[in-house]
Protein backbone atom coordinates (compact mmCIF):
# COMPACT_ATOMS: atom_id res chain seq x y z
CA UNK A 1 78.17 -117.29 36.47
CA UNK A 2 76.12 -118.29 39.27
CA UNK A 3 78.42 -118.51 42.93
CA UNK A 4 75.88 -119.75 44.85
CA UNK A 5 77.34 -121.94 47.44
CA UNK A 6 80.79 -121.24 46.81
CA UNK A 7 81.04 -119.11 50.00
CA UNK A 8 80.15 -120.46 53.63
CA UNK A 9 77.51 -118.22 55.12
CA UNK A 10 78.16 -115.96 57.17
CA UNK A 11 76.93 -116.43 60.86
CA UNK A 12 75.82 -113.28 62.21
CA UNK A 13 72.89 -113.09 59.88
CA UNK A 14 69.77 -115.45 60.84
CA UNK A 15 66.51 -115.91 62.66
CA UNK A 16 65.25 -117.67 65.32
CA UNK A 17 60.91 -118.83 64.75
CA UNK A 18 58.93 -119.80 67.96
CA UNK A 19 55.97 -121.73 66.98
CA UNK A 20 54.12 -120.10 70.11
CA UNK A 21 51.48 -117.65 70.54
CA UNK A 22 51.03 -115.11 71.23
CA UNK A 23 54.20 -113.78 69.61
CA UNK A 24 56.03 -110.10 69.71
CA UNK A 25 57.77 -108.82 67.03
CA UNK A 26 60.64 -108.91 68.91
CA UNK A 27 60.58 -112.55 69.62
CA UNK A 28 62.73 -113.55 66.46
CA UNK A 29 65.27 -111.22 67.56
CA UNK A 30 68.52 -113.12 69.01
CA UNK A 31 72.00 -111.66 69.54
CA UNK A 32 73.39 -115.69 69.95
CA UNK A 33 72.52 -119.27 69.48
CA UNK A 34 74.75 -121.88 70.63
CA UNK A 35 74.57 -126.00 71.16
CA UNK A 36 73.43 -127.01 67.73
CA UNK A 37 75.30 -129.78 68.56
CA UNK A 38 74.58 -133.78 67.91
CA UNK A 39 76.63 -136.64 68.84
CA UNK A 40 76.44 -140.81 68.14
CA UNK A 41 76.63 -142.50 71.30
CA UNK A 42 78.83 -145.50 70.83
CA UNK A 43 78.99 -148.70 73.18
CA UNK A 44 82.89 -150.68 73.26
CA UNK A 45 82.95 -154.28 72.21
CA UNK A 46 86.06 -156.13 72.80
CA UNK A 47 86.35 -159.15 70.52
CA UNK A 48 88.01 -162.33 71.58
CA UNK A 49 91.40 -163.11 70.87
CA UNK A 50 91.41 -159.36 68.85
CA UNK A 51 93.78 -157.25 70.94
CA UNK A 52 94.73 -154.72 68.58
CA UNK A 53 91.73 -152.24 68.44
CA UNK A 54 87.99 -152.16 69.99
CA UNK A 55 84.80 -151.85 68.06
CA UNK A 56 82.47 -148.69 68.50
CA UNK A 57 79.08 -149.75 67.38
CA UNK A 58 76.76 -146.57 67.00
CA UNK A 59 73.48 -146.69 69.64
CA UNK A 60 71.92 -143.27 69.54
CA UNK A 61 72.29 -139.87 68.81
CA UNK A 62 72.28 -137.33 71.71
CA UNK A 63 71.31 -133.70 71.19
CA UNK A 64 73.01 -131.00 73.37
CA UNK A 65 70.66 -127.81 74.90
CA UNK A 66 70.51 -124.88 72.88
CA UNK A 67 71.22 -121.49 74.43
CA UNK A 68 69.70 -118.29 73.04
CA UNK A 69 70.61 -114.69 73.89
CA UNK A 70 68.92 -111.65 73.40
CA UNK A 71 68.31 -108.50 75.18
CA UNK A 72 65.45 -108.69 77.50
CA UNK A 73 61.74 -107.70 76.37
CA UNK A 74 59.09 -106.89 78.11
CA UNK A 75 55.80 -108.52 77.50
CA UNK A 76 57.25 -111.00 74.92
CA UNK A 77 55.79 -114.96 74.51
CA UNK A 78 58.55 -116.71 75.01
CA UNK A 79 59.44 -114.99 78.63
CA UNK A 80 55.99 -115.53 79.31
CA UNK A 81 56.30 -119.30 78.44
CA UNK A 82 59.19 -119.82 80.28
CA UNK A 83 57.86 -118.25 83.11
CA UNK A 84 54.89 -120.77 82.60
CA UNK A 85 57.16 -123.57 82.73
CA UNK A 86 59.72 -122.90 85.37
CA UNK A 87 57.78 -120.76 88.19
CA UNK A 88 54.29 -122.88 87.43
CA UNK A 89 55.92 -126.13 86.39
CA UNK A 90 53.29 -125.89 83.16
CA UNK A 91 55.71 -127.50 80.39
CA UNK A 92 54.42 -126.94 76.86
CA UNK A 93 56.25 -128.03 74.33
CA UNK A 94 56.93 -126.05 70.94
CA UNK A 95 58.72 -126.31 67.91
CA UNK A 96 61.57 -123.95 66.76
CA UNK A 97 63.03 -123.17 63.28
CA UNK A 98 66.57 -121.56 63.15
CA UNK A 99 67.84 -120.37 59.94
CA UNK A 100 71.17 -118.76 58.71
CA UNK A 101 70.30 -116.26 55.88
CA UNK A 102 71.74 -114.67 53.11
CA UNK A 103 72.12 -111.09 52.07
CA UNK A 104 68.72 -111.01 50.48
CA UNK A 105 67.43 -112.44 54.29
CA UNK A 106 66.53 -115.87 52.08
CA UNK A 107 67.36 -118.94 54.20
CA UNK A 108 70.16 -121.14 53.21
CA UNK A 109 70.34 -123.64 55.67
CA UNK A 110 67.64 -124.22 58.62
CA UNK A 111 67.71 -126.31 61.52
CA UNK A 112 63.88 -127.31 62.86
CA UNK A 113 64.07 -127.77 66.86
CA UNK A 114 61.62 -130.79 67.93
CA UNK A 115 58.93 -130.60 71.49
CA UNK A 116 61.83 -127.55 73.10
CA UNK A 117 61.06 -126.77 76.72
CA UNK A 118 62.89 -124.20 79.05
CA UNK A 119 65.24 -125.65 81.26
CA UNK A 120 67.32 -122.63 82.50
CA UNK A 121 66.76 -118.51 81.84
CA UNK A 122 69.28 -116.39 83.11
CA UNK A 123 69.22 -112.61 83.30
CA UNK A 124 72.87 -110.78 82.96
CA UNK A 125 74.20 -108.62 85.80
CA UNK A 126 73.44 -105.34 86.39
CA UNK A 127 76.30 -102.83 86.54
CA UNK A 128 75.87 -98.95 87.42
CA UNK A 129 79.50 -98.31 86.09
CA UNK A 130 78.73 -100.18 82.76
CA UNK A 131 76.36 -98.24 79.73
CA UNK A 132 75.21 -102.14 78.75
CA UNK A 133 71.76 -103.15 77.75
CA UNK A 134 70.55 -106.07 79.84
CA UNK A 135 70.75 -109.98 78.31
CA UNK A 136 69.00 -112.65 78.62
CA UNK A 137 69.62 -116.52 77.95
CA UNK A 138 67.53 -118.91 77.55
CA UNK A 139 68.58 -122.75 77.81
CA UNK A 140 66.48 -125.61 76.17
CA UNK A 141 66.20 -128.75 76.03
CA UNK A 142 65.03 -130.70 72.98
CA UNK A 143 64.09 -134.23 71.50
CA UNK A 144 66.26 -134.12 68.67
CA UNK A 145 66.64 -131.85 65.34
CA UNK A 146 66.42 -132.00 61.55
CA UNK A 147 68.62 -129.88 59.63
CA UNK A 148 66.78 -128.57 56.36
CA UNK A 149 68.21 -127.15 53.11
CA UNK A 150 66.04 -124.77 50.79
C-alpha cells in the first residue's frame, strides 16, 4: 500500500542551498526559515450604478523577505557575502533552493528563491547569565519564487 502523500510533511526537517561560492559545509545548516510568503495585489473598481459589491481585479504578485536563522559560523560564504553587500555596498545576486524533506532526507516539496540579496543580518544578544549559542538572521529580499514538486 503505498502512503505517500497521505501525511503533510513535517517542518523541522529541510535544507536550505546557496548557489554561492565558496561554500562551507555548514552553510546549508538553518535552525528557521520564515516569509515564504506570496500575495496578488488587487486594484478596486467600482462599477456604475452597481452598489452592492466592488471588483478586485488581480495586478501582481508581491513576494515577502525571507528570514533565515542559524547559529553563527565563522568563515562561512554567505556571512562573507553579506558582508560584501551591506558594509561594501557590492550586491550580487544568487539563487536559493529550499526544500522540506522526508525521512529518507529526499525532497518533497522545494521552493527555488530568484536574484536574493541581503537586506538585513542581525546577530542575537549576548547574555553572561544565559548557556545559549549565538544566532544569526539573515533577511532577504527576492524577485519572486517558484515552488517545485519532485
Amino acid at each position: 500500500m503505498d502512503i505517500l502523500g497521505t501525511y503533510p510533511p513535517v517542518g523541522f526537517h529541510f535544507l536550505v542551498v546557496f548557489e554561492i561560492f565558496p561554500q562551507s559545509p555548514n552553510d546549508a545548516r538553518f535552525q528557521e526559515v520564515t516569509g515564504l510568503n506570496v500575495e496578488m495585489e488587487m486594484d478596486s473598481f467600482k462599477e456604475a450604478g452597481q452598489n452592492r459589491f466592488t471588483w478586485h481585479l488581480p495586478t501582481r504578485t508581491r513576494y515577502d523577505d525571507i528570514t533565515l536563522k542559524r547559529g553563527v559560523f565563522i568563515g562561512s560564504g554567505i556571512t562573507i557575502w553579506c558582508k560584501s553587500a551591506l558594509e561594501d555596498f557590492v550586491f550580487s545576486p544568487i539563487n536559493i533552493l529550499i526544500s522540506l524533506l522526508d525521512e529518507n532526507h529526499i525532497p518533497v516539496f522545494n521552493w527555488y528563491v530568484i536574484n536574493a540579496i541581503p537586506k538585513k543580518w542581525n546577530v542575537s544578544s549576548f547574555n553572561a547569565m544565559e548557556n545559549s549559542v549565538v544566532v544569526e538572521s539573515l533577511v532577504l529580499s527576492y524577485q519572486y519564487f517558484n515552488t517545485l514538486r519532485i
